[in-house]
Protein backbone atom coordinates (compact mmCIF):
# COMPACT_ATOMS: atom_id res chain seq x y z
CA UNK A 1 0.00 0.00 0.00
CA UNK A 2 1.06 3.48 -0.79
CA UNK A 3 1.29 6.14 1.98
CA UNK A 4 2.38 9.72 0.54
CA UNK A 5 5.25 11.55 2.51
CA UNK A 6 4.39 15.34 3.36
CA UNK A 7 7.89 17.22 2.15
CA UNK A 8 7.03 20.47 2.39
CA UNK A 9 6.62 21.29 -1.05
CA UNK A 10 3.56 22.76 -2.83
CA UNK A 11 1.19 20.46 -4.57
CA UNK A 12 1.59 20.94 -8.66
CA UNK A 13 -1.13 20.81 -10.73
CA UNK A 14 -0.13 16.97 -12.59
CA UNK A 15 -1.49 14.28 -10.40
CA UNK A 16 2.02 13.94 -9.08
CA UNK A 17 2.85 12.82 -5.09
CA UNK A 18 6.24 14.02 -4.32
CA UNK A 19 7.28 11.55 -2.56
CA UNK A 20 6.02 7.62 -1.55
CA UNK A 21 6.37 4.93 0.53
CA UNK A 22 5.70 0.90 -0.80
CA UNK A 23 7.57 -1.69 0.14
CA UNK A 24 9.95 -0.60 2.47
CA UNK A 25 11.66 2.25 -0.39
CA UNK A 26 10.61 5.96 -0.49
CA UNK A 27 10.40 6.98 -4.43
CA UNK A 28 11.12 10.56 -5.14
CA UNK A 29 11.54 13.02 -7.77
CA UNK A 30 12.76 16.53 -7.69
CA UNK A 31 13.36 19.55 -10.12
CA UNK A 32 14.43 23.47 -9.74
CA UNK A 33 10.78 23.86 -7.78
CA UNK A 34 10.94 27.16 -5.16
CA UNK A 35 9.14 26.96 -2.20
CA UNK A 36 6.11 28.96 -4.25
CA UNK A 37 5.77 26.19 -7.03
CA UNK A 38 7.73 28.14 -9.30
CA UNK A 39 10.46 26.95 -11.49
CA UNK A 40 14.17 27.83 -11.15
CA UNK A 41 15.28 28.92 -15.14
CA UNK A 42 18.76 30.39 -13.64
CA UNK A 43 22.05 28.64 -14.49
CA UNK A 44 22.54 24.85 -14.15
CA UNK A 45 24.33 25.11 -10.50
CA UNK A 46 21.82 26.91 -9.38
CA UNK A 47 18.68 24.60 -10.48
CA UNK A 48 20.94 21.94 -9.23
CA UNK A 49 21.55 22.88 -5.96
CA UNK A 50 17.57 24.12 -5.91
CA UNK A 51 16.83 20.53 -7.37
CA UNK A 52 19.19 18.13 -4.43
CA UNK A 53 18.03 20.99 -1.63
CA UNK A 54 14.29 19.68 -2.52
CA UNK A 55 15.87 15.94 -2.53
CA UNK A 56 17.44 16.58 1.01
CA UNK A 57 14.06 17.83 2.42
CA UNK A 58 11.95 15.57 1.29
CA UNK A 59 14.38 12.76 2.18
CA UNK A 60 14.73 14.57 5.52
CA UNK A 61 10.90 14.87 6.29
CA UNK A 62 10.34 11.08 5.84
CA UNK A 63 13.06 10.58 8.55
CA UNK A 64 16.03 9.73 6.71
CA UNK A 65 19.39 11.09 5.08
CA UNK A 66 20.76 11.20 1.56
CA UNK A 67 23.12 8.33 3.09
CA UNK A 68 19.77 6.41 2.78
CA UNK A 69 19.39 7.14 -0.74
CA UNK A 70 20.50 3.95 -2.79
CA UNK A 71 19.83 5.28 -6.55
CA UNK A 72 19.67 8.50 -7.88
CA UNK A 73 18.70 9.21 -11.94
CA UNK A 74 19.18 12.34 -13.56
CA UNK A 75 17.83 13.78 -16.11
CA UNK A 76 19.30 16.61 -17.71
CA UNK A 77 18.66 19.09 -20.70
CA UNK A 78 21.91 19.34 -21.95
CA UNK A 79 24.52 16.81 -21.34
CA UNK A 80 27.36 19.24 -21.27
CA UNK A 81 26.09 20.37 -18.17
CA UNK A 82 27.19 17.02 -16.54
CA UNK A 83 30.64 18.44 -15.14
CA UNK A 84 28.52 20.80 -13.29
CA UNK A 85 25.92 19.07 -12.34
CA UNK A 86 28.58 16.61 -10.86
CA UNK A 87 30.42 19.02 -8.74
CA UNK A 88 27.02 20.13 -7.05
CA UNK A 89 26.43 16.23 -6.49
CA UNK A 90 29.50 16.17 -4.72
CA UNK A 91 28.40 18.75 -2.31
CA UNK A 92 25.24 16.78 -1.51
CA UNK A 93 26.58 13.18 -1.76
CA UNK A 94 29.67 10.99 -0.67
CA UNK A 95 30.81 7.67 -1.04
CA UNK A 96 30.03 5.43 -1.11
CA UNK A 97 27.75 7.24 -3.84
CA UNK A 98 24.68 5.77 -4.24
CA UNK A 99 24.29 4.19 -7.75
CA UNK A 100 23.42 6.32 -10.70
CA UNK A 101 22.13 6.49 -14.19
CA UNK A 102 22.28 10.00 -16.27
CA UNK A 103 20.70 10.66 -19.52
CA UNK A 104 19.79 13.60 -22.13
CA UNK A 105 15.74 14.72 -22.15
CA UNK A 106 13.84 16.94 -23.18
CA UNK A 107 11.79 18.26 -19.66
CA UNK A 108 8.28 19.65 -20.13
CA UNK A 109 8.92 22.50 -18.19
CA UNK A 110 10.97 25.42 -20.22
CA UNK A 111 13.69 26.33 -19.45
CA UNK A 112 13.96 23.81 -16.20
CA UNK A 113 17.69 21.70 -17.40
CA UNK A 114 17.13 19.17 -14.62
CA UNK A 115 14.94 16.57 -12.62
CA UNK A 116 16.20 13.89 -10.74
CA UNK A 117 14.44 10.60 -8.89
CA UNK A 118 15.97 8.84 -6.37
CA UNK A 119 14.94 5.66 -4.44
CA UNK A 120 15.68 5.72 -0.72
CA UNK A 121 16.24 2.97 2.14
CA UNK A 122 12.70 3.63 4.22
């Protein structure tokens, strides 16, 4: 059964739970969202560290720490912005990393250049 973690963050308008617990895993996913429900446009560090800040609360309101979090997948606009988006990871993450998958997308937000979703140790 699915129970739906509170994280803080406003409710959007897709039928979209921000974050979930099944099974014994929270699943998450996070973009550039400030606390109003708008989206971060700025530079790529900055909608990164906007984007793992959401990650870290949401992780944080359902009791646990990004220590717990086993994968993380990003998804980015532009994969020359992996060197940066790296160096922001580092800030939020340390080994042993949890394991990851990137990947090129278009996002249906404009001008939003990432989202990630992570799975978490509940």
């Amino acid at each position: 059964m699915r129970e739906t973690i509170d994280v803080g963050l406003p409710p959007l308008k897709q039928p979209f739970s921000w974050m979930v617990r099944a099974g014994g895993v929270l699943y998450t996913a996070h973009g550039p969202v400030r606390a109003d429900g708008s989206i971060d446009t700025g530079p790529i560090e900055q909608q990164a560290r906007l984007t793992f800040d959401n990650l870290r609360r949401a992780v944080e309101r359902a009791g646990r720490s990004l220590d717990d979090v086993a994968q993380v997948l990003i998804y980015m606009t532009d994969v020359a912005d992996m060197p940066a988006i790296d160096a922001v990871y580092r800030e939020y993450f340390r080994p042993p990393w949890p394991n990851r998958s990137s990947a090129g997308v278009a996002l249906v937000v404009p001008g939003m250049k990432i989202e990630v979703v992570a799975y978490v140790a509940a």
